[in-house]
N, C-alpha and C. Protein backbone atom coordinates (compact mmCIF):
# COMPACT_ATOMS: atom_id res chain seq x y z
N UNK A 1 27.32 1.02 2.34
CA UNK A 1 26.07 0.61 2.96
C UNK A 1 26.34 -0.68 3.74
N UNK A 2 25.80 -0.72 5.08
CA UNK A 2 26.12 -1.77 5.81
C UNK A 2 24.96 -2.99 5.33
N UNK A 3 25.47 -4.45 5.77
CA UNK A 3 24.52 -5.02 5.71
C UNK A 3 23.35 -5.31 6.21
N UNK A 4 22.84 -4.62 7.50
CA UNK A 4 21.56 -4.31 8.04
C UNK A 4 21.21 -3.08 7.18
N UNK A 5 21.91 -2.22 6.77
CA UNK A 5 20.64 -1.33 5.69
C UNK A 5 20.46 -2.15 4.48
N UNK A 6 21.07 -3.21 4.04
CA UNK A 6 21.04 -3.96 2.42
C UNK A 6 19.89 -4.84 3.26
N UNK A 7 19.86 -5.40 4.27
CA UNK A 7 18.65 -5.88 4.42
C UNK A 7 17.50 -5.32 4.61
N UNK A 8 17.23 -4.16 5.21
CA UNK A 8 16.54 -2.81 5.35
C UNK A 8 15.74 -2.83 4.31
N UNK A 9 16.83 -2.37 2.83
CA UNK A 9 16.16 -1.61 1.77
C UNK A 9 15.53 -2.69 1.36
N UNK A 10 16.46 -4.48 0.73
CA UNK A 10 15.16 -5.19 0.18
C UNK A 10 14.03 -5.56 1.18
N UNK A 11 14.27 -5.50 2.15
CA UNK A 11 13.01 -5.73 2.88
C UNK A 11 11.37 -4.44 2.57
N UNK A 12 11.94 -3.26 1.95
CA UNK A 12 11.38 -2.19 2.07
C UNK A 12 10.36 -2.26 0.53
N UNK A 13 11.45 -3.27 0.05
CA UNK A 13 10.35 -3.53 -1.52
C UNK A 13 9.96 -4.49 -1.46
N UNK A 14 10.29 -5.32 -0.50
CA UNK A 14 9.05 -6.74 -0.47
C UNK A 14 8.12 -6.36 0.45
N UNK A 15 8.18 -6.06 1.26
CA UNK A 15 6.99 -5.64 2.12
C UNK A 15 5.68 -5.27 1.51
N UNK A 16 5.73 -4.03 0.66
CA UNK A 16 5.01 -3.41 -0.18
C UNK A 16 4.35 -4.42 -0.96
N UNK A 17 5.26 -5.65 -1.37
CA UNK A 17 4.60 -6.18 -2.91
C UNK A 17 3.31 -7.31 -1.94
N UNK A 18 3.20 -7.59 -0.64
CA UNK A 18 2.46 -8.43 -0.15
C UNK A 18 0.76 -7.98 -0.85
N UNK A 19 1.15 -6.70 -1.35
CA UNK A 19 -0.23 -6.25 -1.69
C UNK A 19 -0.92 -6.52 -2.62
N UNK A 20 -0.18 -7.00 -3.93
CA UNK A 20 0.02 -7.60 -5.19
C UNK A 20 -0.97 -8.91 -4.78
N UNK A 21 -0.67 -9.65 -4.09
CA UNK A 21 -2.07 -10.85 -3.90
C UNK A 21 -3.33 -9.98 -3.62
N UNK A 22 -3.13 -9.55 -2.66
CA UNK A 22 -4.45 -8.73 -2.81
C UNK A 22 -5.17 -8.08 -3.67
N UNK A 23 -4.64 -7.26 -4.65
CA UNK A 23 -4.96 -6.73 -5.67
C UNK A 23 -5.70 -7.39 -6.80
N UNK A 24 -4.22 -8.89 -6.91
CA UNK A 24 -5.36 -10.11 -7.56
C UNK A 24 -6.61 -11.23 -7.15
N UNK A 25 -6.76 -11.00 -5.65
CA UNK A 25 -7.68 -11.70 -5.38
C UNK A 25 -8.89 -11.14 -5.45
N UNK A 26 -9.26 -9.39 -5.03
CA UNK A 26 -10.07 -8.41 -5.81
C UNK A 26 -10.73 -8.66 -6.78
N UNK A 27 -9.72 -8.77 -7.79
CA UNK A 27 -10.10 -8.80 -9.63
C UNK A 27 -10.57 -10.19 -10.08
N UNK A 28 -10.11 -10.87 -8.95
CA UNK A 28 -10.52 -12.60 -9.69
C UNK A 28 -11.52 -12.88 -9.35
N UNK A 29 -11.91 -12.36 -8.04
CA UNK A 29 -13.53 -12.43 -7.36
C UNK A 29 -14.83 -11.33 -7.67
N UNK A 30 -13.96 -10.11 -7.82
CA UNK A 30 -14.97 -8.72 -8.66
C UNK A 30 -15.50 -8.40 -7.71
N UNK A 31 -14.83 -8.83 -6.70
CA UNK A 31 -15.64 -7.91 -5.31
C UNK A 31 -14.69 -7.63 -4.22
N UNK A 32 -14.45 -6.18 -3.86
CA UNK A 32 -13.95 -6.27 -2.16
C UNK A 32 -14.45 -5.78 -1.32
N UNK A 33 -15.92 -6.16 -1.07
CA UNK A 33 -16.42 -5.95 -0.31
C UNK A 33 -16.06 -6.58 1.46
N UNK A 34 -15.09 -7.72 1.23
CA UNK A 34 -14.64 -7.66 2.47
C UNK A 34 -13.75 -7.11 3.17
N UNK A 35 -13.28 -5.93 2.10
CA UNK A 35 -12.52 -4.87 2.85
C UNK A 35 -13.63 -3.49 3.42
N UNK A 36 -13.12 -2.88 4.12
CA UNK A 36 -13.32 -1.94 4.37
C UNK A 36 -13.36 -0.73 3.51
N UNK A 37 -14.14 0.15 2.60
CA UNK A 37 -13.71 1.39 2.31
C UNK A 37 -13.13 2.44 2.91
N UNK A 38 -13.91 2.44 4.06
CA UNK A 38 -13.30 3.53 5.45
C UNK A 38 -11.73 3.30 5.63
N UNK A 39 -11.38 1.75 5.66
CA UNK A 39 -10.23 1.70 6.48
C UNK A 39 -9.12 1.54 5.35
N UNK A 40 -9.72 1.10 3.84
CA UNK A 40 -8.66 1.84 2.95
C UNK A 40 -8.29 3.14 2.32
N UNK A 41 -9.53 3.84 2.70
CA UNK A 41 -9.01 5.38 2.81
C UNK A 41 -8.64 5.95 3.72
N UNK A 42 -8.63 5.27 5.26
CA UNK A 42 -8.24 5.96 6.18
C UNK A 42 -6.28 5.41 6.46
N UNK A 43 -6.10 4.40 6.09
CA UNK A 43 -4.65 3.91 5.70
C UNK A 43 -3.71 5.00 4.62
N UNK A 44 -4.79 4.85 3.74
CA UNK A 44 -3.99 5.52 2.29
C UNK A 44 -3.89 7.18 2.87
N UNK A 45 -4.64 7.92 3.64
CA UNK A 45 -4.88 9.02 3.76
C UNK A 45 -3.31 9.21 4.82
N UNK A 46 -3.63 8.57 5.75
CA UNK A 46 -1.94 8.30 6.76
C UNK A 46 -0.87 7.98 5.54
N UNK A 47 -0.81 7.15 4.41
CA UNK A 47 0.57 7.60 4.04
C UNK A 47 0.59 8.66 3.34
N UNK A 48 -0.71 8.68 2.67
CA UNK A 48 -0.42 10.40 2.21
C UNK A 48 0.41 11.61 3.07
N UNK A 49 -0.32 10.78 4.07
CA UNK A 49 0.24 12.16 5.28
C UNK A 49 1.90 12.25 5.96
N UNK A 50 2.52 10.87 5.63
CA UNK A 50 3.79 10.06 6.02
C UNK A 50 4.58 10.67 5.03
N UNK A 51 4.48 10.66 3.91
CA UNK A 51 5.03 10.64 2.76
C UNK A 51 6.18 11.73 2.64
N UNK A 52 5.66 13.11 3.01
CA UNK A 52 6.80 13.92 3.05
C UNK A 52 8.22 13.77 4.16
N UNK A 53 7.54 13.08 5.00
CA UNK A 53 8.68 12.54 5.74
C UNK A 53 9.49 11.84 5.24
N UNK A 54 8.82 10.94 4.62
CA UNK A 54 9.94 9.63 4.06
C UNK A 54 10.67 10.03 2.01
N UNK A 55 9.95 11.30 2.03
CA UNK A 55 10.78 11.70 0.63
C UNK A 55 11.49 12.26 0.96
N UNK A 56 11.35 12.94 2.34
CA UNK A 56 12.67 13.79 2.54
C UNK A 56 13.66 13.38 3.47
N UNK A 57 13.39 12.36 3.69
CA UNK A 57 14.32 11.65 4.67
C UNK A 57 15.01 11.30 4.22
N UNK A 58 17.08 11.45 5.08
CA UNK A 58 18.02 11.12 4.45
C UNK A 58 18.28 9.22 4.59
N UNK A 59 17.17 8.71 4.98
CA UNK A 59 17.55 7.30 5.48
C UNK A 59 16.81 6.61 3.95
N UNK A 60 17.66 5.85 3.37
CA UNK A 60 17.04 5.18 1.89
C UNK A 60 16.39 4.22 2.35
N UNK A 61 15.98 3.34 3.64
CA UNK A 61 15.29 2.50 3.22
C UNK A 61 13.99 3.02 3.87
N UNK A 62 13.71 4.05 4.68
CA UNK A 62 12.13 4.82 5.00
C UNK A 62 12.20 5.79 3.39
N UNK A 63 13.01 6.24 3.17
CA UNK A 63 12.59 6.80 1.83
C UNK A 63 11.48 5.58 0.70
N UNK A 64 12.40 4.68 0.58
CA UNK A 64 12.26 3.16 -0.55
C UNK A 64 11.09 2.81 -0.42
N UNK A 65 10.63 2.69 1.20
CA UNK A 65 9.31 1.75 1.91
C UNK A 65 8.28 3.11 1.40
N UNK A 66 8.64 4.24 1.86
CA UNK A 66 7.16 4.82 1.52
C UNK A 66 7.05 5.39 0.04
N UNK A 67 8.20 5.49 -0.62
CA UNK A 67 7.18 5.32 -2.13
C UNK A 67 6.44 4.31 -3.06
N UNK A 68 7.16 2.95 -2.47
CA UNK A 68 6.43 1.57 -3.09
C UNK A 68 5.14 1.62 -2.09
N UNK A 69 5.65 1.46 -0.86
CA UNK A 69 4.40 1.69 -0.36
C UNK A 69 3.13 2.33 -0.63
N UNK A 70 3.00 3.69 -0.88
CA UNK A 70 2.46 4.88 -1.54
C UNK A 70 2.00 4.09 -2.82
N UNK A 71 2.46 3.73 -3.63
CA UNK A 71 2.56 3.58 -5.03
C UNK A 71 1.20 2.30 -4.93
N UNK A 72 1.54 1.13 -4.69
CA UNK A 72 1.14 -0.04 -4.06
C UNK A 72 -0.24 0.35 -3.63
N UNK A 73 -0.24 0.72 -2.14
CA UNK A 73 -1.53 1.07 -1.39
C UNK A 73 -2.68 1.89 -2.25
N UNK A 74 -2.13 2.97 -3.32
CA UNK A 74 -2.99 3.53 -3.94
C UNK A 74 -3.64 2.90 -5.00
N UNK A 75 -2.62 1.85 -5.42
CA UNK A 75 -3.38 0.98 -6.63
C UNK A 75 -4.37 -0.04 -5.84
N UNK A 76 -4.40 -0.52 -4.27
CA UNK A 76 -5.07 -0.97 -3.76
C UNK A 76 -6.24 -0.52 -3.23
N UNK A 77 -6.39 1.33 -3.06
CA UNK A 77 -7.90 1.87 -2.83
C UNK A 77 -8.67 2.05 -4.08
N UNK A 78 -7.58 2.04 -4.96
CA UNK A 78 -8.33 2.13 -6.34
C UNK A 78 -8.76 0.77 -6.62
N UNK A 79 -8.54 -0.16 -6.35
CA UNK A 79 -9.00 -1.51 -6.69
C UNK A 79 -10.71 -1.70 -6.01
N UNK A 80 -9.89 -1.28 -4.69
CA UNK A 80 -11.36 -1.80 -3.32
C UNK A 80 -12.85 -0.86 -3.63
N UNK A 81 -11.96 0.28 -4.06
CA UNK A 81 -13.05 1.47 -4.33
C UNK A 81 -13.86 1.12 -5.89
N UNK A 82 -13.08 0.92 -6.89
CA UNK A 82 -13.93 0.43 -8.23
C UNK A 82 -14.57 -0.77 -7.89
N UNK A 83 -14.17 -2.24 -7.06
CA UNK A 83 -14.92 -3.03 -6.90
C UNK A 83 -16.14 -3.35 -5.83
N UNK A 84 -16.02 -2.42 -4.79
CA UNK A 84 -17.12 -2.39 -3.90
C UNK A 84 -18.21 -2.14 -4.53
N UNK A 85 -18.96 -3.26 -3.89
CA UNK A 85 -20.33 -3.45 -4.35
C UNK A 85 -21.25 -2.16 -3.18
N UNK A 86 -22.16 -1.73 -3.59
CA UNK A 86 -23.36 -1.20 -2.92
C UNK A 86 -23.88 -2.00 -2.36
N UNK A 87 -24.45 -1.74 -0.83
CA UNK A 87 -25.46 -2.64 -0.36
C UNK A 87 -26.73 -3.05 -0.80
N UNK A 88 -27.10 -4.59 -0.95
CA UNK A 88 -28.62 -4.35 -1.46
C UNK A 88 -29.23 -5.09 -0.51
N UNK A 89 -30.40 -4.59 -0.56
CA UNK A 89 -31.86 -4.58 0.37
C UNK A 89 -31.90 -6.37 0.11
């Protein structure tokens, strides 16, 4: 493995973890309502849709990026989605 793919791949698992603040700023506040629902299901729905590409792809660091990715992003619609508040009048 050359050293532009060794930078590649850890780059492919830090990227992903930027989400990890997010996740805890969610839970510490009990609200994400300043996200979008639409636009975290419409994200998560695109890697859903990415995904077979990058499992079957012979390149390890698009493989690496979209299962943390995947992994990550879904624990993040599940976050936005249990903490969104309903609008009130």
């Amino acid at each position: 493995m050359s050293l532009i793919e060794k930078i590649g791949l850890v780059s492919s698992v830090i990227l992903p973890l930027w989400n990890i603040p997010l996740i805890v700023r969610i839970i510490k506040r009990g609200s994400s309502n300043d996200i979008s629902r639409s636009w975290a299901l419409g994200v998560w729905v695109c890697l859903l849709l990415m995904a077979p590409s990058g499992f079957t792809s012979a390149d390890i660091v698009w493989r690496t990026f979209n299962a943390v990715n995947l992994v990550l992003f879904t624990v993040v619609v599940i976050i936005v989605l249990k903490y969104h508040k309903g609008k009130t009048a």
